[in-house]
Protein backbone atom coordinates (compact mmCIF):
# COMPACT_ATOMS: atom_id res chain seq x y z
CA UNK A 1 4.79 6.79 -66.61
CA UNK A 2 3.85 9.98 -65.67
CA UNK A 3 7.35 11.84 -65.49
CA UNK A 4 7.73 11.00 -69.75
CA UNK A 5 3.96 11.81 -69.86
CA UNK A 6 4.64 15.33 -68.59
CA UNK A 7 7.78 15.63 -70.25
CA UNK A 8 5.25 15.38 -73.67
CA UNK A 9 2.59 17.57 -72.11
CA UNK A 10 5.62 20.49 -71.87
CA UNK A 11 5.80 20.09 -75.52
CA UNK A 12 2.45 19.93 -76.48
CA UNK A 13 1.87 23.62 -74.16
CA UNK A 14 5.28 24.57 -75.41
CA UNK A 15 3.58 24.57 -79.48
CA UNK A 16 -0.12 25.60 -78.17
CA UNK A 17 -0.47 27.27 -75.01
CA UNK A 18 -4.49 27.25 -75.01
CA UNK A 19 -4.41 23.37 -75.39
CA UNK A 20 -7.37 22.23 -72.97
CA UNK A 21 -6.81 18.67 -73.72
CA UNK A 22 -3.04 18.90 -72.53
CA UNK A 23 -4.08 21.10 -69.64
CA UNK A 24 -6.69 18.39 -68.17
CA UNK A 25 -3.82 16.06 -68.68
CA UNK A 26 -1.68 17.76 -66.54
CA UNK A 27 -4.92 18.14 -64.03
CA UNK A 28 -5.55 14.10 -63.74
CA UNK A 29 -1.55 14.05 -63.33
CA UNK A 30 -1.40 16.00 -60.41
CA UNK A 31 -4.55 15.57 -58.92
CA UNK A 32 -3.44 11.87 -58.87
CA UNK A 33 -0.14 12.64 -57.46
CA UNK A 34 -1.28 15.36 -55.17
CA UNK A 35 0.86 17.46 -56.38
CA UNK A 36 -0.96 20.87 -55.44
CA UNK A 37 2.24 23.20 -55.87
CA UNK A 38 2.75 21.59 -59.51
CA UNK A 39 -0.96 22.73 -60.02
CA UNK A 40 -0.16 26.57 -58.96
CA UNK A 41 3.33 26.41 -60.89
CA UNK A 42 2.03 25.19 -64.40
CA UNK A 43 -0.81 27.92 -63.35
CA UNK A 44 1.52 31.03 -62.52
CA UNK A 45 1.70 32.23 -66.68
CA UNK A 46 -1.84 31.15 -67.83
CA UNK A 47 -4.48 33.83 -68.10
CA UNK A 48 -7.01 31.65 -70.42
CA UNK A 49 -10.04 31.47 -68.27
CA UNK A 50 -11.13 28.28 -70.18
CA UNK A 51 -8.16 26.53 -68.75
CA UNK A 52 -7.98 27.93 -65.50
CA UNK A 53 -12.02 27.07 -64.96
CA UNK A 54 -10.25 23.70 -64.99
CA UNK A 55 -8.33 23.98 -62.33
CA UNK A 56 -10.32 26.16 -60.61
CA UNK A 57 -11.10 24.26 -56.94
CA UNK A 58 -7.01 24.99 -56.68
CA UNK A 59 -6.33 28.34 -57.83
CA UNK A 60 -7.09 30.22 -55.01
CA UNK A 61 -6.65 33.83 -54.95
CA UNK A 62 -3.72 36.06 -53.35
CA UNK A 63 -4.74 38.32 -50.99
CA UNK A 64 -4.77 41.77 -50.89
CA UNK A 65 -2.81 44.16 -48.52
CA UNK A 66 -4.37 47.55 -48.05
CA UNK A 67 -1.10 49.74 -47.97
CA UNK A 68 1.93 49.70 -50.75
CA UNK A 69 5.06 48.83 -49.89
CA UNK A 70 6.91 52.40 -48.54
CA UNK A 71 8.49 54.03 -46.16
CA UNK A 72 6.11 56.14 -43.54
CA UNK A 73 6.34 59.26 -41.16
CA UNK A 74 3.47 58.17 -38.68
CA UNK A 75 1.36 55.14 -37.67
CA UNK A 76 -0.50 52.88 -40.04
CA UNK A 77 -2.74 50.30 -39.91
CA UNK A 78 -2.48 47.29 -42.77
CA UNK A 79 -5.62 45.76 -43.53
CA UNK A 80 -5.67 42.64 -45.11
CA UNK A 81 -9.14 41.46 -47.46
CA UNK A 82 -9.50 38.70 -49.52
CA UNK A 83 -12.52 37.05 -51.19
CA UNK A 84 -15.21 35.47 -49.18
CA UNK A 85 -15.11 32.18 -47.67
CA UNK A 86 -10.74 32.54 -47.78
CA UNK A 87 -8.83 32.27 -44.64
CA UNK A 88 -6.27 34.85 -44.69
CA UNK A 89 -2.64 33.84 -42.47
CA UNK A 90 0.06 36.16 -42.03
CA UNK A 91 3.85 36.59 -40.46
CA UNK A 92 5.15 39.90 -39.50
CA UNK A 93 8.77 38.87 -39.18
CA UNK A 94 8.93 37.40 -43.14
CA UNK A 95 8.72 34.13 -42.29
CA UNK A 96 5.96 31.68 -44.33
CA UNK A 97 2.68 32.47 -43.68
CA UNK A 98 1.88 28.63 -44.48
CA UNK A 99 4.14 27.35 -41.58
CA UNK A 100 3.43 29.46 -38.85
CA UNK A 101 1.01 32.14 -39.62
CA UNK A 102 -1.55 33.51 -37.26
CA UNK A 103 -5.21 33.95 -38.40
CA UNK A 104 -5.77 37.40 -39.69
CA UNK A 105 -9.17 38.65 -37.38
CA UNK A 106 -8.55 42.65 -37.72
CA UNK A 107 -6.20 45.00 -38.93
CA UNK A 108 -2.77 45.23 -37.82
CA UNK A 109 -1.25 48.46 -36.51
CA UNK A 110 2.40 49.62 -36.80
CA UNK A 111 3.36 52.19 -34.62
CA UNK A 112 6.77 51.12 -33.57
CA UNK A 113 9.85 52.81 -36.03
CA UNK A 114 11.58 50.38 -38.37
CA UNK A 115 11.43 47.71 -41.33
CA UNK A 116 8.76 45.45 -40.83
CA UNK A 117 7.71 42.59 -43.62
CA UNK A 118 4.64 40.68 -44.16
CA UNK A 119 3.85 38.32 -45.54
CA UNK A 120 0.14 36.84 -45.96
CA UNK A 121 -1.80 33.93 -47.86
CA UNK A 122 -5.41 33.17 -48.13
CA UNK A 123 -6.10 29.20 -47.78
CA UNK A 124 -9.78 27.35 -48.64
CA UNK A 125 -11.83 25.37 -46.92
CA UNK A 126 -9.73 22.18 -48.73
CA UNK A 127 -6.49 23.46 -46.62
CA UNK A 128 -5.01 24.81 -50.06
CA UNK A 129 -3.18 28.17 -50.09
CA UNK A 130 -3.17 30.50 -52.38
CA UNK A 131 0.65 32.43 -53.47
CA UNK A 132 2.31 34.37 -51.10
CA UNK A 133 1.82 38.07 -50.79
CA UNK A 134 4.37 40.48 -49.29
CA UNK A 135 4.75 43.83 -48.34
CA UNK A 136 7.93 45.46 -46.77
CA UNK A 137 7.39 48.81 -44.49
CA UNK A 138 9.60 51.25 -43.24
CA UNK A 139 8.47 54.00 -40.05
CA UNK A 140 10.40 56.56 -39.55
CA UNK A 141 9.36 59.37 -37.53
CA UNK A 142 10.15 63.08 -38.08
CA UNK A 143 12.32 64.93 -35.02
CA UNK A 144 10.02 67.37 -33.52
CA UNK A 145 11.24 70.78 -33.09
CA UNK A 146 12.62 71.83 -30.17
CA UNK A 147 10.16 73.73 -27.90
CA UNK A 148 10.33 78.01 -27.30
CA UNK A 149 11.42 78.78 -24.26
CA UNK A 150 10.68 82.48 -23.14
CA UNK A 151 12.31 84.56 -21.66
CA UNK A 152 15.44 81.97 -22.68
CA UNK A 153 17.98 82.73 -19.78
CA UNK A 154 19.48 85.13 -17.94
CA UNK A 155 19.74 86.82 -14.40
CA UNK A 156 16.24 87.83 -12.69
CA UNK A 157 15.60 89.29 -8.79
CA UNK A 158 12.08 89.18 -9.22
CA UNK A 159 9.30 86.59 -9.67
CA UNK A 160 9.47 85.68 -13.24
CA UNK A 161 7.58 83.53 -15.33
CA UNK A 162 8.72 81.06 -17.92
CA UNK A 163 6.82 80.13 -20.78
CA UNK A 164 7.27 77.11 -22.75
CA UNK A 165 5.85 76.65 -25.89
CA UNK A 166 5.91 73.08 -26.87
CA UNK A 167 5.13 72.15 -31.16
CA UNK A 168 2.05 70.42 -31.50
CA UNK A 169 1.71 66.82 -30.99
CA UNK A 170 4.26 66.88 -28.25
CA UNK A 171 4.67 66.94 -24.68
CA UNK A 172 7.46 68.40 -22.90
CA UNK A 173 9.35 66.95 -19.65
């Protein structure tokens, strides 16, 4: 019965968190069950390598998103890396990356004022995925001064020449 069998293994962890025995247990448990997001839940406090070596074909790691969450005054670009031979999915709208993710192939660019979220996960060559990884941005752009315009009015009965200066980066219309 493997719901009172886990209900033991809690326990067991509960009194001695670096229990192997308990942990490979819990491994033949869910490995015979299929139960991959068990696997990453009983995973998400342990930091004892010995035990995570166990389950090691089903940790897979996060990845990693090049800028910290923030608000910006220009264009970015996000790159996304993770370790080699991971698939890395993401969603720009904060949806699951799992669901309906696209591919990641080359760094995204955000040049369009707002919020944006994303959300990205790596996934192996078994079709597991790792945790989900997101990062909220927000673009706003400064207001450009307003251009010099000399001279800036008035009354003139000859041919006269207006000069515009215009603050750099920007174009006047």
């Amino acid at each position: 019965d493997h719901k009172t069998a886990l209900k033991y293994l809690d326990e067991v962890i509960q009194r001695d968190e670096s229990n192997i025995d308990a942990y490979k247990i819990y491994y033949r448990i869910y490995t015979k069950d299929n139960d991959l997001d068990a696997i990453q839940e009983l995973l998400s406090d342990v930091t004892d390598n010995k035990i995570l070596d166990i389950f090691s074909e089903y940790v897979i790691d996060k990845p990693t998103l090049s800028e910290k969450d923030g608000l910006f005054t220009s264009t970015f670009e996000l790159k996304i890396t993770a370790k080699k031979g991971l698939d890395i999915y993401y969603t720009l709208d904060g949806s699951d990356p799992r669901d309906m993710g696209t591919l990641y192939v080359q760094p995204i660019e955000f040049i369009e004022a707002g919020e944006h979220v994303v959300k990205a996960v790596t996934k192996n060559k078994d079709g597991n995925y790792s945790d989900v990884v997101t990062g909220e941005y927000e673009i706003e752009f400064a207001v450009p001064e307003m251009p010099a315009i000399n001279p800036n009015g008035g009354t003139f009965t000859t041919t006269t020449y207006i000069y515009i200066t215009v603050p750099k980066g920007c174009t006047a219309y």
